[in-house]
C-alpha atoms as a PDB file:
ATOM      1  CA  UNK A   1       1.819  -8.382 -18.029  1.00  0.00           C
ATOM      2  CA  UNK A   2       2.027  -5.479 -15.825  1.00  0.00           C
ATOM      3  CA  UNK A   3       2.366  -5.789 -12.707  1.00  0.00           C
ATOM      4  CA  UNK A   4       0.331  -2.691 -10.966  1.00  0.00           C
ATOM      5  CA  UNK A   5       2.335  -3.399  -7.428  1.00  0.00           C
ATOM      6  CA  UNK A   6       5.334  -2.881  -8.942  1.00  0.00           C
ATOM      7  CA  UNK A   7       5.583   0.803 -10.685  1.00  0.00           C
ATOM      8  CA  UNK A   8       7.922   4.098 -10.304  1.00  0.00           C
ATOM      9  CA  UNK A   9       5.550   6.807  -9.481  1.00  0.00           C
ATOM     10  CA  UNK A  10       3.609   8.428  -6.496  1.00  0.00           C
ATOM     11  CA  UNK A  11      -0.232   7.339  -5.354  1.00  0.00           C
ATOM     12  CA  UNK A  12      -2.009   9.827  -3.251  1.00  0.00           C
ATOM     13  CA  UNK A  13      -3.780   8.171  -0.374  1.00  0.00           C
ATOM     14  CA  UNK A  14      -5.626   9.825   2.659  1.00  0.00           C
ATOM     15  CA  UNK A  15      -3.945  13.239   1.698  1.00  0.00           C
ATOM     16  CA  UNK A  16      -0.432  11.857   1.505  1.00  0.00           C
ATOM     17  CA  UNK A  17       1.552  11.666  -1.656  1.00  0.00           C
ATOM     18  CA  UNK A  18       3.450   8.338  -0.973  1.00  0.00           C
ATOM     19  CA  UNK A  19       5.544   5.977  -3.400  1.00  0.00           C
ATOM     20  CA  UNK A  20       3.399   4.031  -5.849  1.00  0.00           C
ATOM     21  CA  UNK A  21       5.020   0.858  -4.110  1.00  0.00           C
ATOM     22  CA  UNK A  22       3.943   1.903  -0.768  1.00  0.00           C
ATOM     23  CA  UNK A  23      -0.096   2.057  -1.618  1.00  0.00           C
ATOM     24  CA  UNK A  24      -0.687  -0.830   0.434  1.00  0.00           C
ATOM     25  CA  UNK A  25      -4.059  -2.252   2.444  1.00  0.00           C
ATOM     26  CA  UNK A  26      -4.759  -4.901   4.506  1.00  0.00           C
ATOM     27  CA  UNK A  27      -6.651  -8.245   3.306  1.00  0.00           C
ATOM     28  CA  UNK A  28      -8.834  -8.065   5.648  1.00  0.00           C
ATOM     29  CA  UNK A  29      -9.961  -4.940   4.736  1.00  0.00           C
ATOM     30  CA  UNK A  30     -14.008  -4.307   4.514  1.00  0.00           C
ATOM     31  CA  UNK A  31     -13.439  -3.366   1.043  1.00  0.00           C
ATOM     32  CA  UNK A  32     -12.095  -6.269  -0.107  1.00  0.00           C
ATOM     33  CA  UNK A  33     -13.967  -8.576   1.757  1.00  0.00           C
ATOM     34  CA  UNK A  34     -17.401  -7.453   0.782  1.00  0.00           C
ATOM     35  CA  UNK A  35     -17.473  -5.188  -2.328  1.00  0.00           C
ATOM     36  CA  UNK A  36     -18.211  -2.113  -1.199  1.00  0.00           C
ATOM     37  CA  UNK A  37     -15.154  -0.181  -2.954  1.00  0.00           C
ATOM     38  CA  UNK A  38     -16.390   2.951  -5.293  1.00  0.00           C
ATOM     39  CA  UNK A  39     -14.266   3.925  -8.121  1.00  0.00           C
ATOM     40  CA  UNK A  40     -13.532   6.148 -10.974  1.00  0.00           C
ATOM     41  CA  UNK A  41     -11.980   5.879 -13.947  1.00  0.00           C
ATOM     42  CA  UNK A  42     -10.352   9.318 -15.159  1.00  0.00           C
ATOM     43  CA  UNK A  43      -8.226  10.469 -18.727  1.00  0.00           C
ATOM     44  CA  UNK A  44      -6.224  13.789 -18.927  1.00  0.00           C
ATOM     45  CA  UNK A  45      -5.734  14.943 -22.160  1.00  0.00           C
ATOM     46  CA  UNK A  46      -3.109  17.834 -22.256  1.00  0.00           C
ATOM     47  CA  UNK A  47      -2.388  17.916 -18.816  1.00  0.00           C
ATOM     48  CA  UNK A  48      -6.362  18.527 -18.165  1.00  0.00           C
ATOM     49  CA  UNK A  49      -8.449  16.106 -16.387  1.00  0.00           C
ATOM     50  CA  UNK A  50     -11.519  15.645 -18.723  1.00  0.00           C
ATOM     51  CA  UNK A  51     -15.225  16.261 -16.812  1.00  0.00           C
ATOM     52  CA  UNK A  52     -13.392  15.758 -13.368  1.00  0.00           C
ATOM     53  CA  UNK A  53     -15.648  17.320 -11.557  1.00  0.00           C
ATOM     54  CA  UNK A  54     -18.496  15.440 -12.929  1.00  0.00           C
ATOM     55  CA  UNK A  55     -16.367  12.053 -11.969  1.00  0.00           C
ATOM     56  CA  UNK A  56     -15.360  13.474  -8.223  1.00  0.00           C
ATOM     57  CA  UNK A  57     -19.044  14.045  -7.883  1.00  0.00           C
ATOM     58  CA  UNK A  58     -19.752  10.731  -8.916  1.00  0.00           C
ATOM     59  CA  UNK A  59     -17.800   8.939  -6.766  1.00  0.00           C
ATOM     60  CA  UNK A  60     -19.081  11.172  -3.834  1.00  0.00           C
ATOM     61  CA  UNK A  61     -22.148  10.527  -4.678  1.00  0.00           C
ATOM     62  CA  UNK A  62     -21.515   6.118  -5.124  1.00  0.00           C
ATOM     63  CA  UNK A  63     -20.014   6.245  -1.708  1.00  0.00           C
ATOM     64  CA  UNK A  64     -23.597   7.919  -0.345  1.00  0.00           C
ATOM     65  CA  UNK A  65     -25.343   4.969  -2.117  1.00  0.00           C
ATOM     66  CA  UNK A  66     -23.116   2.476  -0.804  1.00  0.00           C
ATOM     67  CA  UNK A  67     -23.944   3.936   2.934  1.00  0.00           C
ATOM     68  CA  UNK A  68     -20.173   5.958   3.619  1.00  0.00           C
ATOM     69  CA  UNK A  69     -19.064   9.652   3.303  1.00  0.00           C
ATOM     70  CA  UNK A  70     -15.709  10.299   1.952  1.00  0.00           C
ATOM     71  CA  UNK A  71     -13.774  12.280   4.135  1.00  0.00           C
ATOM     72  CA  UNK A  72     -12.593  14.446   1.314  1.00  0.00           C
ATOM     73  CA  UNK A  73     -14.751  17.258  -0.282  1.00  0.00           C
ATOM     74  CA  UNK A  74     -14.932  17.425  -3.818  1.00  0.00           C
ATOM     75  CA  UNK A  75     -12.194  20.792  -4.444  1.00  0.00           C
ATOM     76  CA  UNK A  76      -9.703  18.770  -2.197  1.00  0.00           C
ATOM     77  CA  UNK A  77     -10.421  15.527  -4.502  1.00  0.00           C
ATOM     78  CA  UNK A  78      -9.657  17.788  -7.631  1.00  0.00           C
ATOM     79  CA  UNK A  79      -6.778  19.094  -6.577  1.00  0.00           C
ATOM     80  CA  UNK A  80      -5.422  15.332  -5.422  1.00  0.00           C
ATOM     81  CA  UNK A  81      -6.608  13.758  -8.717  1.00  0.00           C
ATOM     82  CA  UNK A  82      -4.567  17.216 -10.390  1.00  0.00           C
ATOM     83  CA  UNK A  83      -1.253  16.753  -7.720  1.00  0.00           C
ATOM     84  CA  UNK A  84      -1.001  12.759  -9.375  1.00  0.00           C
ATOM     85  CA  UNK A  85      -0.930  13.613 -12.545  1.00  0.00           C
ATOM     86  CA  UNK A  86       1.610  15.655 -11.900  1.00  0.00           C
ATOM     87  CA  UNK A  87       3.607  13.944  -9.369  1.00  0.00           C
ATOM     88  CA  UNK A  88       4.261  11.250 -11.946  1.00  0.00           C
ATOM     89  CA  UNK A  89       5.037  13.526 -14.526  1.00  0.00           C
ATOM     90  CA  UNK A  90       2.204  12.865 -16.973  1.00  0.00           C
ATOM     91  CA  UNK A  91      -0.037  15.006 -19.424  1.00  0.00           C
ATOM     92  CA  UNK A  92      -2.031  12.079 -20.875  1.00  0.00           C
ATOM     93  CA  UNK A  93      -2.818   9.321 -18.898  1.00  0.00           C
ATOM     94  CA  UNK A  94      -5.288   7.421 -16.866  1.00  0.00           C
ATOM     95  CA  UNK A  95      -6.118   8.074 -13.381  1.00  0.00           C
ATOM     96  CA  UNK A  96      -7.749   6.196 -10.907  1.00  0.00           C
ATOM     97  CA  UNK A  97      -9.368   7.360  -7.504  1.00  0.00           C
ATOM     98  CA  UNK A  98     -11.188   4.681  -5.022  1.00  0.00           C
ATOM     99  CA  UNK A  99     -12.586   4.851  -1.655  1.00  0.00           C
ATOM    100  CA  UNK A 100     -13.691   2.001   0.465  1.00  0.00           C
ATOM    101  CA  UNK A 101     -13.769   0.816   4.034  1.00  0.00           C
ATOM    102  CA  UNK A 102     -10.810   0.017   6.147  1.00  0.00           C
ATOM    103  CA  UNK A 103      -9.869  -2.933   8.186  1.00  0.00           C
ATOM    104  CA  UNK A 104     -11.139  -1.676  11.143  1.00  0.00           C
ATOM    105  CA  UNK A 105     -14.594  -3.019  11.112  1.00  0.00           C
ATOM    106  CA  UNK A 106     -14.770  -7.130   9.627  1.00  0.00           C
ATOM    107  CA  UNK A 107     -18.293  -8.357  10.285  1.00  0.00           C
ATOM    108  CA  UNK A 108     -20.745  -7.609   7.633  1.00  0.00           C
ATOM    109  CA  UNK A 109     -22.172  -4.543   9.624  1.00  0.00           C
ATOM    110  CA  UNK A 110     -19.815  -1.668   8.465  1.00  0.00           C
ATOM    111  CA  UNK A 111     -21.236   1.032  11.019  1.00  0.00           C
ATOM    112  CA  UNK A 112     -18.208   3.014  12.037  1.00  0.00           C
ATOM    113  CA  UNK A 113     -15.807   1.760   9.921  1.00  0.00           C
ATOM    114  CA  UNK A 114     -13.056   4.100   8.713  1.00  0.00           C
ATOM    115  CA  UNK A 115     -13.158   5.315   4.963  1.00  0.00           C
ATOM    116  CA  UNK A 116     -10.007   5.912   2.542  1.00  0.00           C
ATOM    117  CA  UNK A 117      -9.190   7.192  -0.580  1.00  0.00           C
ATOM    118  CA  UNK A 118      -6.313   6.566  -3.448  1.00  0.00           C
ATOM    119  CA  UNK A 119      -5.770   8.354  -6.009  1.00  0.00           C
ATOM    120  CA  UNK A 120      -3.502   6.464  -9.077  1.00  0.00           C
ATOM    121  CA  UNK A 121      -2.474   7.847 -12.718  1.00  0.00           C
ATOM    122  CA  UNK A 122      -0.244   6.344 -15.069  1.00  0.00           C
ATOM    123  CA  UNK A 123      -0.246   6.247 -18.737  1.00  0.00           C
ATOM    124  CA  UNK A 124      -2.406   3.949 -20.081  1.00  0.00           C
ATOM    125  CA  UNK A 125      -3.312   3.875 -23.897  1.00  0.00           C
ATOM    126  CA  UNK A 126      -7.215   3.116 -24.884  1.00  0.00           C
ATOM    127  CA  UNK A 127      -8.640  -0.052 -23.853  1.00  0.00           C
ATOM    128  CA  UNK A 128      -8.750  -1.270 -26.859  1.00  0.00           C
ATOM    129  CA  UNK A 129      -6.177  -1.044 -29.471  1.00  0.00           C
ATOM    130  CA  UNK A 130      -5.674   1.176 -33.027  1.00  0.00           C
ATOM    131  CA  UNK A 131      -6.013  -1.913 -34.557  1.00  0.00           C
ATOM    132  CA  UNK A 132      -8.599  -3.610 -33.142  1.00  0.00           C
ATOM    133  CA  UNK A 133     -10.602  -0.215 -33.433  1.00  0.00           C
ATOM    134  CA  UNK A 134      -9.956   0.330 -37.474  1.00  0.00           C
ATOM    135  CA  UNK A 135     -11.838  -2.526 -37.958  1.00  0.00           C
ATOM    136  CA  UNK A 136     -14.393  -2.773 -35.059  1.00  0.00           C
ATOM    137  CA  UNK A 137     -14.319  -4.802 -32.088  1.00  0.00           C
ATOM    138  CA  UNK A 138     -16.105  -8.031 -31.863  1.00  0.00           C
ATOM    139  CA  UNK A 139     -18.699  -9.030 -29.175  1.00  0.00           C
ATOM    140  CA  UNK A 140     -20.116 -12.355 -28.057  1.00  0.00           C
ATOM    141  CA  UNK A 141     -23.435 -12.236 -25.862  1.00  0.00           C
ATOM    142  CA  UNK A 142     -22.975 -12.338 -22.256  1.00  0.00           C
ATOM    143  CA  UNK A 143     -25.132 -15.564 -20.151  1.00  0.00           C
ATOM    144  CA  UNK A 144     -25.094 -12.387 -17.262  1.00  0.00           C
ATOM    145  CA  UNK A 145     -27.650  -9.674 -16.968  1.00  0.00           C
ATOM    146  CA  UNK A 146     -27.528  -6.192 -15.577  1.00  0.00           C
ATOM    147  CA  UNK A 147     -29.339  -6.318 -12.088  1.00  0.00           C
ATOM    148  CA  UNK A 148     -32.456  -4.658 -11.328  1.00  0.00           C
ATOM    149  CA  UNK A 149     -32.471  -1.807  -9.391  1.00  0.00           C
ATOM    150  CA  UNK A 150     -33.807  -3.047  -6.545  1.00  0.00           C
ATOM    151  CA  UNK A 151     -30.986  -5.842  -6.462  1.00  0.00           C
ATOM    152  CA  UNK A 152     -27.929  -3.763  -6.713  1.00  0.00           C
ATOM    153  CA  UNK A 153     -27.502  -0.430  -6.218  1.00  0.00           C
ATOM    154  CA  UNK A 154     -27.012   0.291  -9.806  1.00  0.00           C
ATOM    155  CA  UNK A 155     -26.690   3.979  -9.637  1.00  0.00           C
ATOM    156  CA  UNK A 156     -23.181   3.387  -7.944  1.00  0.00           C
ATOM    157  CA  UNK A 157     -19.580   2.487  -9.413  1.00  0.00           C
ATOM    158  CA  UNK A 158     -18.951   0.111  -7.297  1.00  0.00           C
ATOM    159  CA  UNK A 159     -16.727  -2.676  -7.560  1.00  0.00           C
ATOM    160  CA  UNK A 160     -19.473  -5.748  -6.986  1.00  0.00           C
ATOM    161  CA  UNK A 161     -21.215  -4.488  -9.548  1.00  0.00           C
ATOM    162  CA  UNK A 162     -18.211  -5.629 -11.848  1.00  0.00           C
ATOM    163  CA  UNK A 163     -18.349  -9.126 -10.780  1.00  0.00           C
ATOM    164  CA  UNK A 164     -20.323 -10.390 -13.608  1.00  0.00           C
ATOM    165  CA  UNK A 165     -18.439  -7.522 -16.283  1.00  0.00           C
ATOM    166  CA  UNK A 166     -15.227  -9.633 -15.561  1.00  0.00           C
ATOM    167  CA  UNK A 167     -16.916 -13.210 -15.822  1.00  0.00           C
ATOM    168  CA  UNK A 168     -18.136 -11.824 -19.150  1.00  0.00           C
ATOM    169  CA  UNK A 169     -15.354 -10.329 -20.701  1.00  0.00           C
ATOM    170  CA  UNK A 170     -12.799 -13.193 -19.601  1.00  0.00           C
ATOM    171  CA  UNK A 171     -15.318 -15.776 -21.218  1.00  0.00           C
ATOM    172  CA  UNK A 172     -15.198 -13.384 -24.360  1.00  0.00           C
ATOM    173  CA  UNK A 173     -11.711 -13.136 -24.615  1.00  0.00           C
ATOM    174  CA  UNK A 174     -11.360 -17.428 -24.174  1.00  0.00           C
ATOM    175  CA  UNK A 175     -13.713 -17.406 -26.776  1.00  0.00           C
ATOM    176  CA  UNK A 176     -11.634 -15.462 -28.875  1.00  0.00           C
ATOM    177  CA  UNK A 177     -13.973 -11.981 -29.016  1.00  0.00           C
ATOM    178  CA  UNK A 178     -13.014  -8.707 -27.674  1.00  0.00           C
ATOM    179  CA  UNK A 179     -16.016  -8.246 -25.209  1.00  0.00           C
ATOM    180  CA  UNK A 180     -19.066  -8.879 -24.687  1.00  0.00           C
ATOM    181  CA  UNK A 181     -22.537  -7.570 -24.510  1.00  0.00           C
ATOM    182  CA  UNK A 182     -25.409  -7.385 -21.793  1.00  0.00           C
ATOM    183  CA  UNK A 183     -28.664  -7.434 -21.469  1.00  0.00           C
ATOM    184  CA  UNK A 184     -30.807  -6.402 -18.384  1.00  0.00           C
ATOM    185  CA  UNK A 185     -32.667  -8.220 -16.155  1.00  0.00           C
ATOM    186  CA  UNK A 186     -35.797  -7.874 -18.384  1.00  0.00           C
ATOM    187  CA  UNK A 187     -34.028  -8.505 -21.458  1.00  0.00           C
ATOM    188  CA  UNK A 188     -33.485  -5.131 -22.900  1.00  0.00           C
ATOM    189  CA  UNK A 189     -30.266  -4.572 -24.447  1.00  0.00           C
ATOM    190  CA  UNK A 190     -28.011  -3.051 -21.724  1.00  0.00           C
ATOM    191  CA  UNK A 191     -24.140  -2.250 -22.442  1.00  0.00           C
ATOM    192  CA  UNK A 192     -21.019  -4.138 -22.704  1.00  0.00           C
ATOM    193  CA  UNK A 193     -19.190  -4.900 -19.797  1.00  0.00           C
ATOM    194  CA  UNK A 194     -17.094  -1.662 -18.792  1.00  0.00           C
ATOM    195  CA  UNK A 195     -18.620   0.977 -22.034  1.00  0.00           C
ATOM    196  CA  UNK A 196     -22.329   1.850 -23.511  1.00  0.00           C
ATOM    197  CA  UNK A 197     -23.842   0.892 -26.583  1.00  0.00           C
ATOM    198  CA  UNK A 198     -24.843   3.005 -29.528  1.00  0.00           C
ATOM    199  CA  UNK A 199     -26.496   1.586 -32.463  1.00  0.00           C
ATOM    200  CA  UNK A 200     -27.029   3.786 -35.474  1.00  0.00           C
ATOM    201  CA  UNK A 201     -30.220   3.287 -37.360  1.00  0.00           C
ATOM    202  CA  UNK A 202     -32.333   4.758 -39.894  1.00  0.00           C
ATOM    203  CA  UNK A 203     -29.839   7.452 -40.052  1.00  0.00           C
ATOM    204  CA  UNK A 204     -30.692   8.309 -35.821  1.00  0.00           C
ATOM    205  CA  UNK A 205     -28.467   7.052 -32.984  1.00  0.00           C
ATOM    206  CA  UNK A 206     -29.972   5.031 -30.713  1.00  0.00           C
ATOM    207  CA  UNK A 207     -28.884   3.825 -26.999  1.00  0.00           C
ATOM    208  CA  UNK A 208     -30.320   1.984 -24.197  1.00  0.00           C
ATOM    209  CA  UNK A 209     -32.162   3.799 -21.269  1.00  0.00           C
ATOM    210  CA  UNK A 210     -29.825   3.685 -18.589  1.00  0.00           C
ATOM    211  CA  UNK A 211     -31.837   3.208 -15.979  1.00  0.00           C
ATOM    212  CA  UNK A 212     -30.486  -0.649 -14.677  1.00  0.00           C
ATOM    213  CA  UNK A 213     -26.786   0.252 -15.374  1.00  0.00           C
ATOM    214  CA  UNK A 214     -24.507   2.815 -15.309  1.00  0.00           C
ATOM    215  CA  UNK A 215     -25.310   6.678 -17.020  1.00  0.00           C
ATOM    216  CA  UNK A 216     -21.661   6.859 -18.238  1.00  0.00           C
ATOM    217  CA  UNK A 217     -20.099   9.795 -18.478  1.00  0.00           C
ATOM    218  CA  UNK A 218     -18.679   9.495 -21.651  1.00  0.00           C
ATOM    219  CA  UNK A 219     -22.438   8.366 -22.508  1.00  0.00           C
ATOM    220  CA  UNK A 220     -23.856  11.645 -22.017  1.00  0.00           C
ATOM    221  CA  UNK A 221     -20.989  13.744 -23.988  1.00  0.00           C
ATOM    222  CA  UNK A 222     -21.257  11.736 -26.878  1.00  0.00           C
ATOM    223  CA  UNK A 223     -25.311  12.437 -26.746  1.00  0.00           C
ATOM    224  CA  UNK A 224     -24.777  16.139 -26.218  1.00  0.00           C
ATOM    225  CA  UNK A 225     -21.875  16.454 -29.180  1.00  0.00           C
ATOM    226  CA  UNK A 226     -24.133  14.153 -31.367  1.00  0.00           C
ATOM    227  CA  UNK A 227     -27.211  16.557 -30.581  1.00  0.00           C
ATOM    228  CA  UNK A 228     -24.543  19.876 -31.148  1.00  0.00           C
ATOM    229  CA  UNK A 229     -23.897  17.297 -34.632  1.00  0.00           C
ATOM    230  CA  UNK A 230     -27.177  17.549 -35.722  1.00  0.00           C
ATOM    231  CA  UNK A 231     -28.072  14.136 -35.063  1.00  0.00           C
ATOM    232  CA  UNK A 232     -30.829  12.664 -33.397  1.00  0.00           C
ATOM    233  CA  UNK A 233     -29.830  10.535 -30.320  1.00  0.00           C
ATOM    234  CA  UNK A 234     -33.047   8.351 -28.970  1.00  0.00           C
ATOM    235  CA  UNK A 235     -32.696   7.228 -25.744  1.00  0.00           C
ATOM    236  CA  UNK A 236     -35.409   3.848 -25.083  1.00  0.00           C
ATOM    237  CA  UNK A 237     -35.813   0.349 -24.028  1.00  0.00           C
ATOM    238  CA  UNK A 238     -34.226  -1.462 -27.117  1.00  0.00           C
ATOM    239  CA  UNK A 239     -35.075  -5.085 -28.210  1.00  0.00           C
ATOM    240  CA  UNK A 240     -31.766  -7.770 -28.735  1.00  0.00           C
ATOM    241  CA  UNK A 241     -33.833  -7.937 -32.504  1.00  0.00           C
ATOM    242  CA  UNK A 242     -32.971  -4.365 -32.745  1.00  0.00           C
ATOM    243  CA  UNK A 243     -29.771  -5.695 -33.931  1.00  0.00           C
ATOM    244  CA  UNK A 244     -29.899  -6.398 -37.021  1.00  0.00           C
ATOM    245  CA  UNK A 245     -31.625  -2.990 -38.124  1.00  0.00           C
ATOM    246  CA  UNK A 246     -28.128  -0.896 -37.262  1.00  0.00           C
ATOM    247  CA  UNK A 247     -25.805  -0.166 -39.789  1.00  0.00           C
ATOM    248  CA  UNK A 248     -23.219   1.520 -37.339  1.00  0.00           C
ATOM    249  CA  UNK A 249     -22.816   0.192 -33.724  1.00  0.00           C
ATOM    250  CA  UNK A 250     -20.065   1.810 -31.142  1.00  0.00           C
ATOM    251  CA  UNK A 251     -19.060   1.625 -27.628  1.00  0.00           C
ATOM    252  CA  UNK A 252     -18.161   4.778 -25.116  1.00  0.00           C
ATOM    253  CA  UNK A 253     -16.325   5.113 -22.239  1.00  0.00           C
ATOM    254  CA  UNK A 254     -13.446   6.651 -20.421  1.00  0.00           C
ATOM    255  CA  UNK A 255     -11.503   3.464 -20.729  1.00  0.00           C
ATOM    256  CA  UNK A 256     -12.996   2.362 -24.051  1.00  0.00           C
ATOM    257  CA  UNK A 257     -13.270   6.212 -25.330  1.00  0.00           C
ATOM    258  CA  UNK A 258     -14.948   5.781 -29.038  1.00  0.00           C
ATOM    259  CA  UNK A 259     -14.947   2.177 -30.473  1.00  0.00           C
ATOM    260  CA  UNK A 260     -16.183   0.860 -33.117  1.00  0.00           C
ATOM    261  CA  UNK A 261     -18.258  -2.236 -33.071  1.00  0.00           C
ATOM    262  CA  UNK A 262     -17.411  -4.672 -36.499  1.00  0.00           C
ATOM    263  CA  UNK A 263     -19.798  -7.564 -34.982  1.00  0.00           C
ATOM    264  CA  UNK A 264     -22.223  -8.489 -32.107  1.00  0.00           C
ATOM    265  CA  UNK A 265     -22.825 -12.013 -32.161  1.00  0.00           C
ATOM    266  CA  UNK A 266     -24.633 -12.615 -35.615  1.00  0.00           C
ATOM    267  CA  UNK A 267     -24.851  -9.108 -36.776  1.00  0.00           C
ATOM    268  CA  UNK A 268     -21.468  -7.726 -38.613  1.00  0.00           C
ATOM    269  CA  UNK A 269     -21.566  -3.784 -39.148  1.00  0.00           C
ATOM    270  CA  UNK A 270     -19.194  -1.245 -40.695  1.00  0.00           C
ATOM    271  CA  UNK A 271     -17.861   1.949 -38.851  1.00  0.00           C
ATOM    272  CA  UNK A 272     -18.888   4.388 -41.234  1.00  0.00           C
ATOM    273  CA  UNK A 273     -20.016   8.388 -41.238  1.00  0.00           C
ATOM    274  CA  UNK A 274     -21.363   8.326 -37.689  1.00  0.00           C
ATOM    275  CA  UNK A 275     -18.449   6.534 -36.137  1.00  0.00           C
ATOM    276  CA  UNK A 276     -16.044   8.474 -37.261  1.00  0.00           C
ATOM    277  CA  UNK A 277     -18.338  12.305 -36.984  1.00  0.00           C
ATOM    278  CA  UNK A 278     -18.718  11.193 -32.856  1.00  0.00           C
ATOM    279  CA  UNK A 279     -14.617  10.062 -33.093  1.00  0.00           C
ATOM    280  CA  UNK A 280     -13.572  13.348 -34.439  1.00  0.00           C
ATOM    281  CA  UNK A 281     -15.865  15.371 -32.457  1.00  0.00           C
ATOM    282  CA  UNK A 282     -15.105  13.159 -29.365  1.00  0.00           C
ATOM    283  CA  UNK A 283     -11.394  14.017 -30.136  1.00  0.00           C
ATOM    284  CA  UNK A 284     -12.112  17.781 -30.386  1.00  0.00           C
ATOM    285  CA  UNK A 285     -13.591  17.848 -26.857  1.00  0.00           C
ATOM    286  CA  UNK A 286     -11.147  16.321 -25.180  1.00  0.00           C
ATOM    287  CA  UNK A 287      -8.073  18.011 -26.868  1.00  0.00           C
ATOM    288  CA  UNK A 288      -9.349  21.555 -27.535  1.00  0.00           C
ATOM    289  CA  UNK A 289      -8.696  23.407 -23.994  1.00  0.00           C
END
């Protein structure tokens, strides 16, 4: 296993560019202690960050919701999440920026605690492997649901809203499947726990309404290039029964890119015309600059 402490490289953090080894916070820090850490999860392709400014904006944005400004405006994140990438000498790889309170403040009550930011890239192939991609990855049903929106603030990537994605996917993975997928709160089918669903059916590609978890990204390229495709993307409320009518099912997401879906639960399905027309045209978008 890798050990994430332990790398050659350079992390940017507070507008320093220090060694990756050095990227160190307190325990007690308000962060840690109480989930209130916003994230982002980046690819370059070519040496070019792909929809940075839409992720920079995001994580802005998430650290608004979660009641904190990042002392960092969105150019001077750019240019950070740009400096990385080239600092440790990479044109495709994964990068990572966070923010989150510092140590300064420990009871629950973060008023006037001091904010941070890190930026990390390394190389980091997709989440899931060639193989396990060529012939679709295989899902279990999570026992969690995604929160309702006035429980979490769901609008946010923040990391206590991935408390129940790693229950999930570590009970998948004992159980010997690759992930695992969601529901929300009302039962509606949701995502899996770090990428979106698509389902392909009656020839249209379908996808839950994001409106409990998060919009991805990702998400909304692969519904613009399937739209530029010719396809029609419907975006609704979508029953577990819903199922077994798809032919095609796949997963997005910076981490998880394109992938395939062989089985969810019961239901076994086949990557066919769709899967590989969103790969391809996925592929084009990110490489073609």
């Amino acid at each position: 296993m890798t050990d994430y402490a332990d790398i050659e490289g350079s992390i940017w953090l507070d507008g320093k560019m220090i060694p990756w080894r050095d990227a160190k916070v307190h325990f007690l820090t308000h962060g840690l202690q109480y989930a209130g850490t916003v994230f982002e999860g980046e690819r370059a392709y070519g040496g070019k960050i792909f929809k940075l400014r839409e992720h920079t904006d995001r994580l802005i944005d998430g650290a608004r919701i979660m009641g904190y400004t990042i002392p960092f405006t969105a150019d001077q994140i750019d240019q950070a999440c740009k400096d990385v990438l080239a600092a440790n000498g990479l044109s495709d790889g994964y990068l990572r920026p966070a923010a989150w309170r510092g140590s300064d403040k420990l009871g629950l009550s973060p008023a006037g605690a001091s904010v941070h930011l890190a930026i990390a890239a390394w190389a980091w192939p997709s989440y899931f492997s060639p193989e396990q991609k060529m012939k679709g990855v295989r899902l279990t049903h999570s026992d969690w649901r995604r929160p309702a929106p006035d429980t979490a603030p769901v609008r946010a990537k923040a990391s206590g809203l991935y408390q129940i994605c790693t229950i999930a996917k570590q009970k998948a993975e004992e159980e010997g499947f690759d992930d695992a997928l969601m529901l929300d709160y009302r039962g509606f089918l949701a995502e899996a726990t770090g990428a979106n669903l698509f389902l392909v059916i009656d020839g249209k590609l379908h996808t839950p309404t994001a409106d409990c978890f998060l919009d991805g990204i990702t998400r909304r390229t692969v519904i613009d290039l399937a739209r530029a495709a010719g396809l029609e993307v419907v975006e609704r409320h979508m029953d577990p029964g819903e199922l077994a009518l798809a032919n095609e099912a796949f997963l997005t997401g910076t981490a998880a890119e394109i992938t395939p879906v062989g089985e969810i639960g019961e239901h076994r399905y086949t990557p066919g015309a769709v899967c590989s027309l969103i790969i391809d045209a996925y592929h084009r978008a990110t490489h073609d600059h």
